[in-house]
Protein backbone atom coordinates (compact mmCIF):
# COMPACT_ATOMS: atom_id res chain seq x y z
CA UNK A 1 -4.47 -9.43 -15.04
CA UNK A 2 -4.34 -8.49 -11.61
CA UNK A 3 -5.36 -11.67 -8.99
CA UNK A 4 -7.12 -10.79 -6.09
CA UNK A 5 -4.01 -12.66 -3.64
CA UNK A 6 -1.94 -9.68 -5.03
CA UNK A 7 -4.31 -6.62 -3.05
CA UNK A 8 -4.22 -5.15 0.00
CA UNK A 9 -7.05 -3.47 1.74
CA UNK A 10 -6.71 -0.02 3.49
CA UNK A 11 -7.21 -1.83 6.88
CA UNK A 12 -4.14 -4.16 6.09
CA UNK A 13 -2.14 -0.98 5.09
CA UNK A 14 -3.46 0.15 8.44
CA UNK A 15 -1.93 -2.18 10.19
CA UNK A 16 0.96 -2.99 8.40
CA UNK A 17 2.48 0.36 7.87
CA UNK A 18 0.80 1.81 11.04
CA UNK A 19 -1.28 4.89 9.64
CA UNK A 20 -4.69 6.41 9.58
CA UNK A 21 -7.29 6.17 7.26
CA UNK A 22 -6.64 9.90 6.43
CA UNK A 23 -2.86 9.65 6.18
CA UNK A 24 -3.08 6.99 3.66
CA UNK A 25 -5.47 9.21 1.48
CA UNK A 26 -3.50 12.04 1.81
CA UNK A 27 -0.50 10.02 0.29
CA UNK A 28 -2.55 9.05 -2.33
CA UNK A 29 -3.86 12.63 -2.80
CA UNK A 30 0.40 13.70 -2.48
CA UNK A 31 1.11 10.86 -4.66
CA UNK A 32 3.21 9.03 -2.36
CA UNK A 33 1.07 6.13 -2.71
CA UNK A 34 -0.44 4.84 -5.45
CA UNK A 35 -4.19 5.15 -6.73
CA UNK A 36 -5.89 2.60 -5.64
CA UNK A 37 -7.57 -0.14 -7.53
CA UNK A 38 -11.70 0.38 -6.98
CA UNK A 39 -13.75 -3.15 -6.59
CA UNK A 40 -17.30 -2.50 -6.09
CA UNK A 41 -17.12 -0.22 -3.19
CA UNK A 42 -14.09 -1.19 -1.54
CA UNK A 43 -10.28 0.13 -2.34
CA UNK A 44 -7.73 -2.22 -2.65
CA UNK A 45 -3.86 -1.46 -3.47
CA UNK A 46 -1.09 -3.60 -5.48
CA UNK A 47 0.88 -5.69 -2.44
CA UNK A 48 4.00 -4.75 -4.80
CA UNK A 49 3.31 -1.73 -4.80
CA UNK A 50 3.42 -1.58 -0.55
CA UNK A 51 6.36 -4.04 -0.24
CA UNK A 52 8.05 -1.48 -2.49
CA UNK A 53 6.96 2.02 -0.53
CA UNK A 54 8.04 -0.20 2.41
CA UNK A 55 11.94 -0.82 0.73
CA UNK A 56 12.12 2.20 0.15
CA UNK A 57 11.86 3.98 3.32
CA UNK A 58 13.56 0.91 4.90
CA UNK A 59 16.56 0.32 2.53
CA UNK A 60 18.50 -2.09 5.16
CA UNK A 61 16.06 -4.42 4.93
CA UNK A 62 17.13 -5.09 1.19
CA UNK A 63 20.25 -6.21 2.37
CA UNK A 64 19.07 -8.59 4.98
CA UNK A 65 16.99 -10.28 2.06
């Protein structure tokens, strides 16, 4: 079961990853980032899934953990 504290909104992926409302659709559409998780009318995304797209292209910051 997925709790709502766990999801991230496009606008917070906005923001925290610093892209455009069509660059995070085409990652979805390239697969880059995951489907995201439909409530009502609104698209939400796993925050584990982010933290983990954010790792990756940032592997230093795994050692400063």
């Amino acid at each position: 079961m997925i709790i709502t504290s766990d999801l991230i909104t496009k606008k917070q992926i906005e923001q925290k990853l610093g892209l455009s409302h069509a660059t995070i659709w085409r990652w979805v559409k390239r697969g880059w980032l995951s489907q995201p998780i439909k409530i009502g009318f609104r698209s939400y995304w796993k925050l584990n899934d982010i933290e983990a797209l954010i790792l990756a292209q940032n592997p230093h910051l795994i050692e400063a953990q």
